[in-house]
C-alpha atoms as a PDB file:
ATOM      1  CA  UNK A   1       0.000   0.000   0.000  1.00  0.00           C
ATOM      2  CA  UNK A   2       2.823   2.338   0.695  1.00  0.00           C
ATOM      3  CA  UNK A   3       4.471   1.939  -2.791  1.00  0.00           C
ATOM      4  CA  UNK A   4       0.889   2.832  -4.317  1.00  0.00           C
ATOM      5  CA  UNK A   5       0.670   6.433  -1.875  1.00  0.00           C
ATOM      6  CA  UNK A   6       4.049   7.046  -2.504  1.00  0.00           C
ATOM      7  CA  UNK A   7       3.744   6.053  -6.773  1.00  0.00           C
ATOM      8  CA  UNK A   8       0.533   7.998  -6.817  1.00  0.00           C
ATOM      9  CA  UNK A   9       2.461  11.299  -5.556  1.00  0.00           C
ATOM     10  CA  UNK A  10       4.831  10.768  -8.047  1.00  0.00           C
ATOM     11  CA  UNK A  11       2.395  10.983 -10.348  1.00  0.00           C
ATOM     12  CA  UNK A  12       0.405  13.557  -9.007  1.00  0.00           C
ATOM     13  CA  UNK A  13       4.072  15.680  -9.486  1.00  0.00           C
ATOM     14  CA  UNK A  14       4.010  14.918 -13.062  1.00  0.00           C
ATOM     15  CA  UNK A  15       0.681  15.922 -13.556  1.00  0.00           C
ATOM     16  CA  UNK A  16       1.948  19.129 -11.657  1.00  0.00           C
ATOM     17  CA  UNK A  17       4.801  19.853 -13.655  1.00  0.00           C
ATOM     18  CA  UNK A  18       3.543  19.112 -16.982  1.00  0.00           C
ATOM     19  CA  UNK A  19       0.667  21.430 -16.232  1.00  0.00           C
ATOM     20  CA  UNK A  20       3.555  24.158 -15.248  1.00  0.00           C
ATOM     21  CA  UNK A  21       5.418  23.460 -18.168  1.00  0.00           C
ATOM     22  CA  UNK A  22       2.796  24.109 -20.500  1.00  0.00           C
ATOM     23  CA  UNK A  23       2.221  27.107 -18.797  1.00  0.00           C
ATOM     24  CA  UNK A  24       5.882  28.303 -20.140  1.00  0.00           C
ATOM     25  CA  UNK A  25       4.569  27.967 -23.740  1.00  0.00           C
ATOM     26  CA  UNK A  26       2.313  30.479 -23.252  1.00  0.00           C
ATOM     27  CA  UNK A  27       3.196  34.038 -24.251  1.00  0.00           C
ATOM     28  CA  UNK A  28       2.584  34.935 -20.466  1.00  0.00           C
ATOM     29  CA  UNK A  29       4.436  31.569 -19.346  1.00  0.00           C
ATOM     30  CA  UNK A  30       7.908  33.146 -22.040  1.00  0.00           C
ATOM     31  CA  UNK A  31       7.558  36.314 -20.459  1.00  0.00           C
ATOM     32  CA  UNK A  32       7.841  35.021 -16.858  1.00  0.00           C
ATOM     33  CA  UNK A  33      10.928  32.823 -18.002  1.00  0.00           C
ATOM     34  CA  UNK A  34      12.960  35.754 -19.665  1.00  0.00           C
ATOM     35  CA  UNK A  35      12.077  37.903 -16.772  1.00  0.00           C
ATOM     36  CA  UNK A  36      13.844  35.304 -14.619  1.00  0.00           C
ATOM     37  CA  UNK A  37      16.563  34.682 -16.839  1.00  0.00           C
ATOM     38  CA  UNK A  38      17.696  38.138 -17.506  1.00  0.00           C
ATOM     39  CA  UNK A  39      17.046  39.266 -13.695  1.00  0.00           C
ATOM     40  CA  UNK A  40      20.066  37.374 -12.230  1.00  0.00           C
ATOM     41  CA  UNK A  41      22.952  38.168 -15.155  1.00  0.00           C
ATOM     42  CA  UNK A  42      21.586  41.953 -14.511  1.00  0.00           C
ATOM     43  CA  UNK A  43      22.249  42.097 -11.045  1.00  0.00           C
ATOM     44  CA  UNK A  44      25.905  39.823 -11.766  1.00  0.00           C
ATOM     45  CA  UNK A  45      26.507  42.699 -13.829  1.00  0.00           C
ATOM     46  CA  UNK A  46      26.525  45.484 -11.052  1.00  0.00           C
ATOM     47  CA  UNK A  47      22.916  46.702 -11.247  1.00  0.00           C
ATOM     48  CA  UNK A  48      21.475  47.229  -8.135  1.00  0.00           C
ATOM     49  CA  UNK A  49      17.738  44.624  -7.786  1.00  0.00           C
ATOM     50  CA  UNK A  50      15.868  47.510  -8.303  1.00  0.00           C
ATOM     51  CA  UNK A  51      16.909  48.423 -11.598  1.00  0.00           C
ATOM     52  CA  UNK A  52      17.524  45.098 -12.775  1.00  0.00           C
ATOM     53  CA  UNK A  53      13.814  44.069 -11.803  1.00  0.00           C
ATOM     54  CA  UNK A  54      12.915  47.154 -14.033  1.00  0.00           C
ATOM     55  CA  UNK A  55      14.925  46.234 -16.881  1.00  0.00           C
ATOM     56  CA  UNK A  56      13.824  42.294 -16.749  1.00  0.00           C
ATOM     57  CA  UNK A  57       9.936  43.645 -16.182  1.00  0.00           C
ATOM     58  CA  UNK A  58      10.271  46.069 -19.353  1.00  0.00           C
ATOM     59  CA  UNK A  59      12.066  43.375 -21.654  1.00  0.00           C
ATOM     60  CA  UNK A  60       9.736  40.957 -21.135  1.00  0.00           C
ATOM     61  CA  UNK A  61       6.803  42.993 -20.931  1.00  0.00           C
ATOM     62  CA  UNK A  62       8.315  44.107 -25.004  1.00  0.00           C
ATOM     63  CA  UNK A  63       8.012  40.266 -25.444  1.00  0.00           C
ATOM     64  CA  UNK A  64       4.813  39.400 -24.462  1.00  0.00           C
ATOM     65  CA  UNK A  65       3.459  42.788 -26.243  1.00  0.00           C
ATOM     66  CA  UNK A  66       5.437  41.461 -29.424  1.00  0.00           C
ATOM     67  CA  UNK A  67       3.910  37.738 -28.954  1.00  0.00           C
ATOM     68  CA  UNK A  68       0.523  38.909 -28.354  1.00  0.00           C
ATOM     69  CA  UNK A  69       0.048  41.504 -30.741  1.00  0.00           C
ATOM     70  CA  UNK A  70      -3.570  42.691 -30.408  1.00  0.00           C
ATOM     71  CA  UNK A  71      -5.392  44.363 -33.282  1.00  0.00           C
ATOM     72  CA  UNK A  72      -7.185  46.481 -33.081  1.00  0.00           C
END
C-alpha cells in the first residue's frame, strides 16, 4: 500500500509539472521565463535589484506585447 501512496504522488508531481510546463509555452508563461533569466545576469553585472527588476519587467513585458500583438 505504501508503494501505491508514494507512486501515486509521483504521479500527481508529473501531472503538476507538466501542467507548469505548458504554462511556459504560453506568451505569459515566455515572459515570466525571460524575466527570470535576464534578472540574475543583470544584477551579476553590477545593477542594483531595483533596476535590474525594471529592466527584466520592461524586456519581457516588449516580449509578451510582441507575442501577443492585439489588433485592433
Amino acid at each position: 500500500m505504501q508503494i501505491l501512496a508514494k507512486l501515486l504522488q509521483f504521479l500527481e508531481f508529473l501531472e503538476s509539472l507538466q501542467d507548469f510546463l505548458e504554462f511556459l509555452t504560453t506568451p505569459a508563461g515566455l515572459a515570466a521565463l525571460l524575466w527570470v533569466i535576464l534578472y540574475l545576469p543583470l544584477q551579476i553585472l553590477g545593477c542594483d535589484p531595483a533596476s535590474a527588476a525594471v529592466l527584466s519587467s520592461v524586456s519581457a513585458l516588449s516580449l509578451y506585447c510582441l507575442l501577443v500583438r492585439p489588433e485592433f
